[in-house]
PDB file of N, CA and C in Angstrom:
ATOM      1  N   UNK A   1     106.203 109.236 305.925  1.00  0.00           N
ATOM      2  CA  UNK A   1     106.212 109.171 304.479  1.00  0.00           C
ATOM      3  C   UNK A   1     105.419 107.940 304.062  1.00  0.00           C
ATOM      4  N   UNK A   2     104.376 107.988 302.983  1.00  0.00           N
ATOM      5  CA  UNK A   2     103.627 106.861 302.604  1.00  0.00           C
ATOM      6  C   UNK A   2     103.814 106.107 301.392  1.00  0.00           C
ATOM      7  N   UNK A   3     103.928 104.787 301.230  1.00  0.00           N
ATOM      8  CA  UNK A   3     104.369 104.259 300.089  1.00  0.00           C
ATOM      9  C   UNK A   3     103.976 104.104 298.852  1.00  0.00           C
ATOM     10  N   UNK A   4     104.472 104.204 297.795  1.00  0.00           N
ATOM     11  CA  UNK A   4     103.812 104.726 296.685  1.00  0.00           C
ATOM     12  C   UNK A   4     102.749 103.675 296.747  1.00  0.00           C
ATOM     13  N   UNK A   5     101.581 104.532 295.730  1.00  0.00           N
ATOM     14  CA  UNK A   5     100.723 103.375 295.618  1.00  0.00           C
ATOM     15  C   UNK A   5      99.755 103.638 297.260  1.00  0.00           C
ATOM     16  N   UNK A   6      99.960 103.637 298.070  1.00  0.00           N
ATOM     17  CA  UNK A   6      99.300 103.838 299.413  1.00  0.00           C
ATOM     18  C   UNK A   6      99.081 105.266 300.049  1.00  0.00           C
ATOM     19  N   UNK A   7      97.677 105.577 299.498  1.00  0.00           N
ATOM     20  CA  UNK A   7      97.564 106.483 300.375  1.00  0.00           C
ATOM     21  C   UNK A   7      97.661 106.818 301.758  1.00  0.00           C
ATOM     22  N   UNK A   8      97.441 107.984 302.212  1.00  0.00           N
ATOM     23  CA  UNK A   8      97.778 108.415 303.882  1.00  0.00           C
ATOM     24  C   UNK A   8      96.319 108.894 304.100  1.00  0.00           C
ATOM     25  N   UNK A   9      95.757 108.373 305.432  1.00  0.00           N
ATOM     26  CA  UNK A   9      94.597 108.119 305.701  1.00  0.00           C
ATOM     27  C   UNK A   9      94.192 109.913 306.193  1.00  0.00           C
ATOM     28  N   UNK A  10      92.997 110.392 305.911  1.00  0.00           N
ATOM     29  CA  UNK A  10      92.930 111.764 306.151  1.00  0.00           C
ATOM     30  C   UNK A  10      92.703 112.223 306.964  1.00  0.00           C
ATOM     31  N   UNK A  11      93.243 113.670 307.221  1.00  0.00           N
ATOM     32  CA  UNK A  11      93.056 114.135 308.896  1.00  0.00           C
ATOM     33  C   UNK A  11      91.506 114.437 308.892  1.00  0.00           C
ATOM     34  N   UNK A  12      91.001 113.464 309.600  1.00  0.00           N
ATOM     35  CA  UNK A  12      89.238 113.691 309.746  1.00  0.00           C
ATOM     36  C   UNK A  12      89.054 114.838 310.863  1.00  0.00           C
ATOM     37  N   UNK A  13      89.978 115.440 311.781  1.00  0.00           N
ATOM     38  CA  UNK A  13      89.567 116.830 311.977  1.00  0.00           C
ATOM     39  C   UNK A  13      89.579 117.974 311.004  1.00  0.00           C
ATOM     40  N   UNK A  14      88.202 118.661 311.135  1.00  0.00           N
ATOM     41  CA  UNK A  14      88.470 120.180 310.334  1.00  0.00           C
ATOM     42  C   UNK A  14      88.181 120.942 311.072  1.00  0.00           C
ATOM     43  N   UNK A  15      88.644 122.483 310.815  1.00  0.00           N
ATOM     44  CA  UNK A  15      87.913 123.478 311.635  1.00  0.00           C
ATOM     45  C   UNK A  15      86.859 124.575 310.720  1.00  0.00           C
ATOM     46  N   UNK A  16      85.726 124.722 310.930  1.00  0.00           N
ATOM     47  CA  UNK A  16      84.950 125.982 311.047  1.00  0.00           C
ATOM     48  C   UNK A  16      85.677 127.213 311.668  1.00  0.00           C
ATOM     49  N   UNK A  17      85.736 128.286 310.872  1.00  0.00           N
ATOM     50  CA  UNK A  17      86.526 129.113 311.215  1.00  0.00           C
ATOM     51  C   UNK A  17      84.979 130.140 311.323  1.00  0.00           C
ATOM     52  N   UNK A  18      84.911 130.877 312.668  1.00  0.00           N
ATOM     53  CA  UNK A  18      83.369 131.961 312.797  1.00  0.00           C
ATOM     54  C   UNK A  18      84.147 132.934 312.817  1.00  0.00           C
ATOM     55  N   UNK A  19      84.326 134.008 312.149  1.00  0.00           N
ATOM     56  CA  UNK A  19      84.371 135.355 312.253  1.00  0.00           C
ATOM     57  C   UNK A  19      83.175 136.252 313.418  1.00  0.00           C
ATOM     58  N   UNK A  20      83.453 137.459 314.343  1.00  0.00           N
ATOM     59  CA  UNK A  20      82.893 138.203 314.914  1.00  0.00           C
ATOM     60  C   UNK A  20      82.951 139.650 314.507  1.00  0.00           C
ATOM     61  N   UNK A  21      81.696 140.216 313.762  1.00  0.00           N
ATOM     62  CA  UNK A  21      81.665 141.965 313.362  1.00  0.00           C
ATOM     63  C   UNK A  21      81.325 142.569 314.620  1.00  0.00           C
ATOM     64  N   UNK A  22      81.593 143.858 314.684  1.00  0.00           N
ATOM     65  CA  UNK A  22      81.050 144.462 315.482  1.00  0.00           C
ATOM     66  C   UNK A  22      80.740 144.008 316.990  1.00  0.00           C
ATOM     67  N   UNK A  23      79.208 144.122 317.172  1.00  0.00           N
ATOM     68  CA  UNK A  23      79.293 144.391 318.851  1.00  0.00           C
ATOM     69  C   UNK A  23      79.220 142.666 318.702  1.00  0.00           C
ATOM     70  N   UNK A  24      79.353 141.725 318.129  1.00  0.00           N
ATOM     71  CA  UNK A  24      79.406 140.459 318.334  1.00  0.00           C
ATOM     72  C   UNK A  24      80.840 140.433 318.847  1.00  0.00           C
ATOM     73  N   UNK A  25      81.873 141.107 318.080  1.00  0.00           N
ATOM     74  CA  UNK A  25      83.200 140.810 318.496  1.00  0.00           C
ATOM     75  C   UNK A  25      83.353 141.466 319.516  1.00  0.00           C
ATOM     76  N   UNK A  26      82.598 142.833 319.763  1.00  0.00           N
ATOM     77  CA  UNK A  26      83.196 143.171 320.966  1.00  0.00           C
ATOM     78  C   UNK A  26      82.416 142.110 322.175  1.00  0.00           C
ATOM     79  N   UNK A  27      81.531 141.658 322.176  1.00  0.00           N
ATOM     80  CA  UNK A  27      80.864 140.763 322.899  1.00  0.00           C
ATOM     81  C   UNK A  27      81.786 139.253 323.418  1.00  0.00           C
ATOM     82  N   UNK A  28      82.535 138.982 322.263  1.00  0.00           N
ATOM     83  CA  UNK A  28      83.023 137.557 322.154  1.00  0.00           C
ATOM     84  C   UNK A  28      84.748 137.967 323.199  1.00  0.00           C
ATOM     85  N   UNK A  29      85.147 139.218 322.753  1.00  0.00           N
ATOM     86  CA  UNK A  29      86.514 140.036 323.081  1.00  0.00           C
ATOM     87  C   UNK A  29      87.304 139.583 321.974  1.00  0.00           C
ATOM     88  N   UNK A  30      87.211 138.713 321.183  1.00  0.00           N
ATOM     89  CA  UNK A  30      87.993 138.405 319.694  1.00  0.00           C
ATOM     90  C   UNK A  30      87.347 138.334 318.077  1.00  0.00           C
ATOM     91  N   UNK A  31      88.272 138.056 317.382  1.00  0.00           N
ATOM     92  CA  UNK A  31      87.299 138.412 316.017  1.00  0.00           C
ATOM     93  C   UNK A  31      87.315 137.527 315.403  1.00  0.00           C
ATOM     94  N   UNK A  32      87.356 136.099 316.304  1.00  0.00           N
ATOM     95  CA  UNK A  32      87.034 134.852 315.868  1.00  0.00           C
ATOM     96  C   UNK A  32      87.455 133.987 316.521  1.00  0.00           C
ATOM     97  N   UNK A  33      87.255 132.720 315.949  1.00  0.00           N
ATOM     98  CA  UNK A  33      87.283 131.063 316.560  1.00  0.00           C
ATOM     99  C   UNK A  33      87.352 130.415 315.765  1.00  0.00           C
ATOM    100  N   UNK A  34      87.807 129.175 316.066  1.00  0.00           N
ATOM    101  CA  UNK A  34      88.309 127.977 314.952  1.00  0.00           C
ATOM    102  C   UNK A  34      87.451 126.907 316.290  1.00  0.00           C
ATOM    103  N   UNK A  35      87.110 126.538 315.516  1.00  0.00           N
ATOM    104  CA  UNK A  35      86.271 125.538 316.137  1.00  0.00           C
ATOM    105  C   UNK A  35      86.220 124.036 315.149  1.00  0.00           C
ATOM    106  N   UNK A  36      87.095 122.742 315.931  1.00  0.00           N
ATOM    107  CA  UNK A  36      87.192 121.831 315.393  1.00  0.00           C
ATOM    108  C   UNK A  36      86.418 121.009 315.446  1.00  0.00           C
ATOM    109  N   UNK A  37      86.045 120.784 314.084  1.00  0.00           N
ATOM    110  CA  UNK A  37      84.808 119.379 313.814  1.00  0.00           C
ATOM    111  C   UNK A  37      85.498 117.961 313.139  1.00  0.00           C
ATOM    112  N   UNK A  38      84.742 116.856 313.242  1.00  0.00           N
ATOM    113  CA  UNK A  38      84.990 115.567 312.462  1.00  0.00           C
ATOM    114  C   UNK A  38      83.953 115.436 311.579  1.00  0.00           C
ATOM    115  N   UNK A  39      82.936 115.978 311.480  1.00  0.00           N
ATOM    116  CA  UNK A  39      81.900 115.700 310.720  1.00  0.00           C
ATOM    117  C   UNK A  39      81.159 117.166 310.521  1.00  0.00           C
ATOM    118  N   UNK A  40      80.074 117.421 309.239  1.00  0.00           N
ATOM    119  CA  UNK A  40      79.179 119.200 309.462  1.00  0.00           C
ATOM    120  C   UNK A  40      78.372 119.037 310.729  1.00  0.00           C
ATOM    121  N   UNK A  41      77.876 120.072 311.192  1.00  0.00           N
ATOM    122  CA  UNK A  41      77.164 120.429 312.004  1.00  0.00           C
ATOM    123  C   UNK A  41      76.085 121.238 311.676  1.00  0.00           C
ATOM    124  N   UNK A  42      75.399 121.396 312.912  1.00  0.00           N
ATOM    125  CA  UNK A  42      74.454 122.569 312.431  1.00  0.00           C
ATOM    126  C   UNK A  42      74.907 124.196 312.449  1.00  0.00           C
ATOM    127  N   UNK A  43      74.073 124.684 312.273  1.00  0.00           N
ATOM    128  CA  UNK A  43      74.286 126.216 312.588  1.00  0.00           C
ATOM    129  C   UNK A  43      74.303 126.565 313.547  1.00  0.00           C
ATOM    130  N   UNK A  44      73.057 126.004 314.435  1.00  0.00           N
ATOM    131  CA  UNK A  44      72.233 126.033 315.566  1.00  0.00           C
ATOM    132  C   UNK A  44      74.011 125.477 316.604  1.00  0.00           C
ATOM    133  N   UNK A  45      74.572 124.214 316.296  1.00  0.00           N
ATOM    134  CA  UNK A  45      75.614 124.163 317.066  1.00  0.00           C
ATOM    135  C   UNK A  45      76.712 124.564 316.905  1.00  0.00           C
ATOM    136  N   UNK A  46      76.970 125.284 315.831  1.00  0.00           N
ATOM    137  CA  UNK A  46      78.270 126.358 315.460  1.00  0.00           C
ATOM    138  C   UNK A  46      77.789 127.857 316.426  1.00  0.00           C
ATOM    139  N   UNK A  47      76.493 128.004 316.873  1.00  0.00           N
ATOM    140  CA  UNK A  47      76.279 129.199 317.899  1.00  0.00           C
ATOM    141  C   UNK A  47      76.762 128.746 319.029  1.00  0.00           C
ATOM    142  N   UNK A  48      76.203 127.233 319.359  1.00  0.00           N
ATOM    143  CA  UNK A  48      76.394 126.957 320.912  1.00  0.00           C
ATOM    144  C   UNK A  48      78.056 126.612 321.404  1.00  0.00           C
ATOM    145  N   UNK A  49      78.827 125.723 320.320  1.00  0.00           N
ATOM    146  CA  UNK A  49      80.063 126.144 320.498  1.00  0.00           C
ATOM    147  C   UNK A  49      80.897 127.501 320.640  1.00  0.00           C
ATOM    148  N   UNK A  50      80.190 128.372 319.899  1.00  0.00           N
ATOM    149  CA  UNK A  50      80.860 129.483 320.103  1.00  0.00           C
ATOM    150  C   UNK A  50      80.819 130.280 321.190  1.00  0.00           C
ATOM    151  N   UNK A  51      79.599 129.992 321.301  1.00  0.00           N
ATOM    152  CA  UNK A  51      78.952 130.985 322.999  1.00  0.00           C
ATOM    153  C   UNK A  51      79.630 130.029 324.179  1.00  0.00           C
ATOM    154  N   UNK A  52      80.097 128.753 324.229  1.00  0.00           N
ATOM    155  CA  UNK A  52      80.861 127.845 325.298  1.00  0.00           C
ATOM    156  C   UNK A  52      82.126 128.177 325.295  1.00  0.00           C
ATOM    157  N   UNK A  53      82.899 128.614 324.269  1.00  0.00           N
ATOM    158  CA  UNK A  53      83.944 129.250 324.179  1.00  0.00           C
ATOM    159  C   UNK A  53      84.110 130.914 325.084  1.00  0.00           C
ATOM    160  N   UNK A  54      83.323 131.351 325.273  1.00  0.00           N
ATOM    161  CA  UNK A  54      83.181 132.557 326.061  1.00  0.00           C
ATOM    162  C   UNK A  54      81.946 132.560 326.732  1.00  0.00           C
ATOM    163  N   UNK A  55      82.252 131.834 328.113  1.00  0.00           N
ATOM    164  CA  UNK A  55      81.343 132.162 328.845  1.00  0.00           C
ATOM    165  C   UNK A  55      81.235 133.391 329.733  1.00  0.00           C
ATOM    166  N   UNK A  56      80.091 133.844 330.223  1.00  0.00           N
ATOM    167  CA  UNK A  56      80.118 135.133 330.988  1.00  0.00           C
ATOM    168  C   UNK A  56      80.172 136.451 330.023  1.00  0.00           C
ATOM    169  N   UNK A  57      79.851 136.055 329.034  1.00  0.00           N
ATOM    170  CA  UNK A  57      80.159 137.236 327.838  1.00  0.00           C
ATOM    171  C   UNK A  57      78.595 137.416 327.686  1.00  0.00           C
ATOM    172  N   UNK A  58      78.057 138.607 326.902  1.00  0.00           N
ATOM    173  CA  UNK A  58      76.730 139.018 325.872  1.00  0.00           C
ATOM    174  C   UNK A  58      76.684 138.082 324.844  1.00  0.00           C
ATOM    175  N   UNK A  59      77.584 137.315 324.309  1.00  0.00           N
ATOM    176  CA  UNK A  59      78.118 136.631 323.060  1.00  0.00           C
ATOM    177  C   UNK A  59      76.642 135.869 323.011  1.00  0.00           C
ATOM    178  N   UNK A  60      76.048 135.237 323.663  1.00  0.00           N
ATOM    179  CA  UNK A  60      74.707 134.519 323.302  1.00  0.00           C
ATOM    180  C   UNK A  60      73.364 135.498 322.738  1.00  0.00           C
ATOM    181  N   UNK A  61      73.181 137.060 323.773  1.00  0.00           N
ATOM    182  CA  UNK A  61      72.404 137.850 323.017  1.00  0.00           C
ATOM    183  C   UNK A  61      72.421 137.953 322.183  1.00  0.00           C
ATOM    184  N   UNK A  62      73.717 138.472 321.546  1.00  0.00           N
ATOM    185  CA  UNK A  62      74.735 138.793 320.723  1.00  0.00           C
ATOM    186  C   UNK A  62      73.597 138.360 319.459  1.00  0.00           C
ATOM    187  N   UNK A  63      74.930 137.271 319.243  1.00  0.00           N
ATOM    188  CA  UNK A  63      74.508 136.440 318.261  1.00  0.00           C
ATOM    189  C   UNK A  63      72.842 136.118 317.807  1.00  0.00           C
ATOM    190  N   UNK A  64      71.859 135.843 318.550  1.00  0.00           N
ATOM    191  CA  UNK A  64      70.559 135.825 318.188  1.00  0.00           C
ATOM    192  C   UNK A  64      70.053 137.144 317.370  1.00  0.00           C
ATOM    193  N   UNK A  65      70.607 138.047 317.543  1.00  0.00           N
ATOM    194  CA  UNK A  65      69.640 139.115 316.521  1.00  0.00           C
ATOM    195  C   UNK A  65      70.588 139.760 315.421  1.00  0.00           C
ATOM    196  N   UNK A  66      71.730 138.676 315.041  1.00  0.00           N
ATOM    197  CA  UNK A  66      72.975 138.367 314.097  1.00  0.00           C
ATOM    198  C   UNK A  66      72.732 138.188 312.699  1.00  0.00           C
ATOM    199  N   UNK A  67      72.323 138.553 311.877  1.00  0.00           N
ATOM    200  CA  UNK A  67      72.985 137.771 310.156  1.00  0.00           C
ATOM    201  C   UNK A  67      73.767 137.124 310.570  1.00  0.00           C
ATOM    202  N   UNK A  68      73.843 135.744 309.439  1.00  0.00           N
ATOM    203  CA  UNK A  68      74.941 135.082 309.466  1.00  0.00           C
ATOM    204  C   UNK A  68      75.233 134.865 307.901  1.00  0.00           C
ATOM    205  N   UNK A  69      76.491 134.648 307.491  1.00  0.00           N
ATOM    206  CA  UNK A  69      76.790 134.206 306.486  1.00  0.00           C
ATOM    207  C   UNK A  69      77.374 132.858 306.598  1.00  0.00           C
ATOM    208  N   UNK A  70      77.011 131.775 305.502  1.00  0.00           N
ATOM    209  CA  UNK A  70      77.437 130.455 305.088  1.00  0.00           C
ATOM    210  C   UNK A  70      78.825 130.840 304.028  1.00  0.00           C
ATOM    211  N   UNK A  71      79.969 130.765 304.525  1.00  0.00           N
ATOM    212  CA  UNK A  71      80.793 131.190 303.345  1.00  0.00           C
ATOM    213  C   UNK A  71      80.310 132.610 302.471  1.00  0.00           C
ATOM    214  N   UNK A  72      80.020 133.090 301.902  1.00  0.00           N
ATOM    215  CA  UNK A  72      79.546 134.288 300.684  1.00  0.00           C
ATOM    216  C   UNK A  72      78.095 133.724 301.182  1.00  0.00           C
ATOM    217  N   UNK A  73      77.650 133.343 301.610  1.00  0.00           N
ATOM    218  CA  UNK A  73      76.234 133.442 300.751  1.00  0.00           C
ATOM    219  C   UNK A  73      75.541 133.541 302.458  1.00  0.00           C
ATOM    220  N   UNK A  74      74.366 134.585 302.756  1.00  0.00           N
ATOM    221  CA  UNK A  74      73.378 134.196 303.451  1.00  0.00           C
ATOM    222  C   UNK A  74      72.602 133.573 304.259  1.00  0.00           C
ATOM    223  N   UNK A  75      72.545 133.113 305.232  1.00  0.00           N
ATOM    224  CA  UNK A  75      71.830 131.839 306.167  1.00  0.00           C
ATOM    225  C   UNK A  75      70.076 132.732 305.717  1.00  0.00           C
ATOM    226  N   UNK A  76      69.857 133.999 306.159  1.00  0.00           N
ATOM    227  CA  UNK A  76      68.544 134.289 305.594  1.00  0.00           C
ATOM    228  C   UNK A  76      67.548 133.566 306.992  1.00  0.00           C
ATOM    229  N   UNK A  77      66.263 133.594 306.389  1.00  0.00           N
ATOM    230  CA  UNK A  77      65.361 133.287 307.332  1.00  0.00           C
ATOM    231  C   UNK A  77      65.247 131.447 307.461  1.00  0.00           C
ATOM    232  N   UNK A  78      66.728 131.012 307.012  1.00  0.00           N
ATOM    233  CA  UNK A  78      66.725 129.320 306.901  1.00  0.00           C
ATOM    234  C   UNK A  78      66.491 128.997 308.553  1.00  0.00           C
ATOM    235  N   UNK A  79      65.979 127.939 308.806  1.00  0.00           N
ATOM    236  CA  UNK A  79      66.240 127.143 310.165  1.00  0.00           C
ATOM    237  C   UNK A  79      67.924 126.889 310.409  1.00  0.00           C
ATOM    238  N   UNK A  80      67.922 127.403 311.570  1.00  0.00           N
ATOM    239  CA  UNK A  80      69.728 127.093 311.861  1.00  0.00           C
ATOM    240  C   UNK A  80      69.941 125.824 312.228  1.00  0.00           C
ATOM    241  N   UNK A  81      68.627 124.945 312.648  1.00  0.00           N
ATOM    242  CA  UNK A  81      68.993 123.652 312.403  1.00  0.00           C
ATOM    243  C   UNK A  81      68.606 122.612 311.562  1.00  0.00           C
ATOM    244  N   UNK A  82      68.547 123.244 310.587  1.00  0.00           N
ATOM    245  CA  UNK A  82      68.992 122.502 309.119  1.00  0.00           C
ATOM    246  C   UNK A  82      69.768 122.942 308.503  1.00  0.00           C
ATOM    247  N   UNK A  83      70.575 123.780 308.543  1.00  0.00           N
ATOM    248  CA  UNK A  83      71.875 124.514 307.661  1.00  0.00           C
ATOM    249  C   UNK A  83      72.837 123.704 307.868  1.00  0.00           C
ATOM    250  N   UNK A  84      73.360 123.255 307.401  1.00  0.00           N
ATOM    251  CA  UNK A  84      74.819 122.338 307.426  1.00  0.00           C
ATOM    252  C   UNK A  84      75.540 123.168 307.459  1.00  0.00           C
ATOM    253  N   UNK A  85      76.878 122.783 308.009  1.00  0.00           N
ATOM    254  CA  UNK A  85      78.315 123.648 307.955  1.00  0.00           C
ATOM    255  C   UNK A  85      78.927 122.845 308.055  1.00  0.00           C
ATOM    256  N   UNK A  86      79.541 122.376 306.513  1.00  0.00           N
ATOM    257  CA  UNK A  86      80.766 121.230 306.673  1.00  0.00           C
ATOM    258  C   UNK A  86      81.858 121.941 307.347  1.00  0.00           C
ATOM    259  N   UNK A  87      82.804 121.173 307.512  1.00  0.00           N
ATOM    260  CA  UNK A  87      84.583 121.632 308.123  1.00  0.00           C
ATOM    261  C   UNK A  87      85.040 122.343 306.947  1.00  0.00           C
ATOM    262  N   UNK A  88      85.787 123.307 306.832  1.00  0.00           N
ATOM    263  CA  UNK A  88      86.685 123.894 305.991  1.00  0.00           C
ATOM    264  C   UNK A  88      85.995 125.363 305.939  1.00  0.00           C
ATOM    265  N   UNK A  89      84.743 125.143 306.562  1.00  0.00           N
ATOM    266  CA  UNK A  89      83.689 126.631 306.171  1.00  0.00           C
ATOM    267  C   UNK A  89      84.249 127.465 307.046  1.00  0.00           C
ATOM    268  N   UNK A  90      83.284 128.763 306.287  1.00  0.00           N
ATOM    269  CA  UNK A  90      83.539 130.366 307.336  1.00  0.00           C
ATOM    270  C   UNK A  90      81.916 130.708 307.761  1.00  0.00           C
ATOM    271  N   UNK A  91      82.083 131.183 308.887  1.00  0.00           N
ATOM    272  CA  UNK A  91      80.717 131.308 309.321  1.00  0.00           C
ATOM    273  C   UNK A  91      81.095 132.874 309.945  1.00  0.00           C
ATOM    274  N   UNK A  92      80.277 133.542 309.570  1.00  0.00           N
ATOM    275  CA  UNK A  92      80.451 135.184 309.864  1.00  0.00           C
ATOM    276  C   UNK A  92      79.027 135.853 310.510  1.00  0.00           C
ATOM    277  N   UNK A  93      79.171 136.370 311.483  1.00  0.00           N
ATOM    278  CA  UNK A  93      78.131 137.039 312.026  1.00  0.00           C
ATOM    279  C   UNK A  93      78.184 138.428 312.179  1.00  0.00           C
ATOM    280  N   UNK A  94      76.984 138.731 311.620  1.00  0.00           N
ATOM    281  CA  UNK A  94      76.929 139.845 311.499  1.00  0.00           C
ATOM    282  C   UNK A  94      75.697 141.114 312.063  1.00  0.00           C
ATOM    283  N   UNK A  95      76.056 141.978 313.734  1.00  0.00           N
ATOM    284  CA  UNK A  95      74.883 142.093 313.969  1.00  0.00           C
ATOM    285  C   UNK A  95      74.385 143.329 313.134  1.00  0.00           C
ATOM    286  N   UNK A  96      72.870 143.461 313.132  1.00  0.00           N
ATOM    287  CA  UNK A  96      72.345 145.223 312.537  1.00  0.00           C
ATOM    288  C   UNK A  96      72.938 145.997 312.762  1.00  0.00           C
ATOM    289  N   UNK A  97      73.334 147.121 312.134  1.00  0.00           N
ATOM    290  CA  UNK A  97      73.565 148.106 312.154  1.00  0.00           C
ATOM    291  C   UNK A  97      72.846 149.275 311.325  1.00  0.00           C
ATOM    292  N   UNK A  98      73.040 150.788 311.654  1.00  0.00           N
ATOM    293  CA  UNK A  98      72.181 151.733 311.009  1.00  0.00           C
ATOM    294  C   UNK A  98      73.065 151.857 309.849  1.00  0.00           C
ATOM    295  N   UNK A  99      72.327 152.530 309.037  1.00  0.00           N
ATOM    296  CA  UNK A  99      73.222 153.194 308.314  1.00  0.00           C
ATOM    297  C   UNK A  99      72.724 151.899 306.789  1.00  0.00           C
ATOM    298  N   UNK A 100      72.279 151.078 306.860  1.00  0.00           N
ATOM    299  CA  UNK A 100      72.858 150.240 305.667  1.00  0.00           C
ATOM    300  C   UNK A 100      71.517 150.085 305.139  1.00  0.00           C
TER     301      UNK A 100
END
């Protein structure tokens, strides 16, 4: 309990939460990860954590020919290593499919 007047110093871990669609999830064997950060990262290392989390999996093919979404919105033809992904985000991958 903290005394009035004194704040309580903040939990500087967050997690990135990645969602897995389709043959990404079937690739990964789950339909996501929480992956804990202290600071944003890139995109580029929200893949490589995720693919270290399941090794011996497709999960690295996978993911390269993936959409991704930043929260609602698009990663698009951005560099994945300049995309920030603060802590608290959702990162969703999403591979092609027909039909759409």
């Amino acid at each position: 309990m903290s005394s009035p007047g004194i704040a309580s110093p903040p939990d500087e871990t967050q997690v990135i939460r990645v969602h897995y669609w389709a043959a990404a999830k079937s690739a990964a064997g789950v339909a996501g990860d929480d992956l804990p950060v202290d600071a944003p990262i890139s995109l580029t290392e929200v893949v490589r954590r995720a693919v270290a989390l399941h090794p011996g999996t497709r999960l690295a093919d996978v993911l390269q020919t993936c959409s991704a979404l930043l929260g609602d919105r698009p990663v698009s033809a951005a560099d994945p290593d300049e995309v920030v992904v603060p802590g608290g985000s959702t990162v969703e991958f999403l591979p092609p499919f027909a039909g759409g």
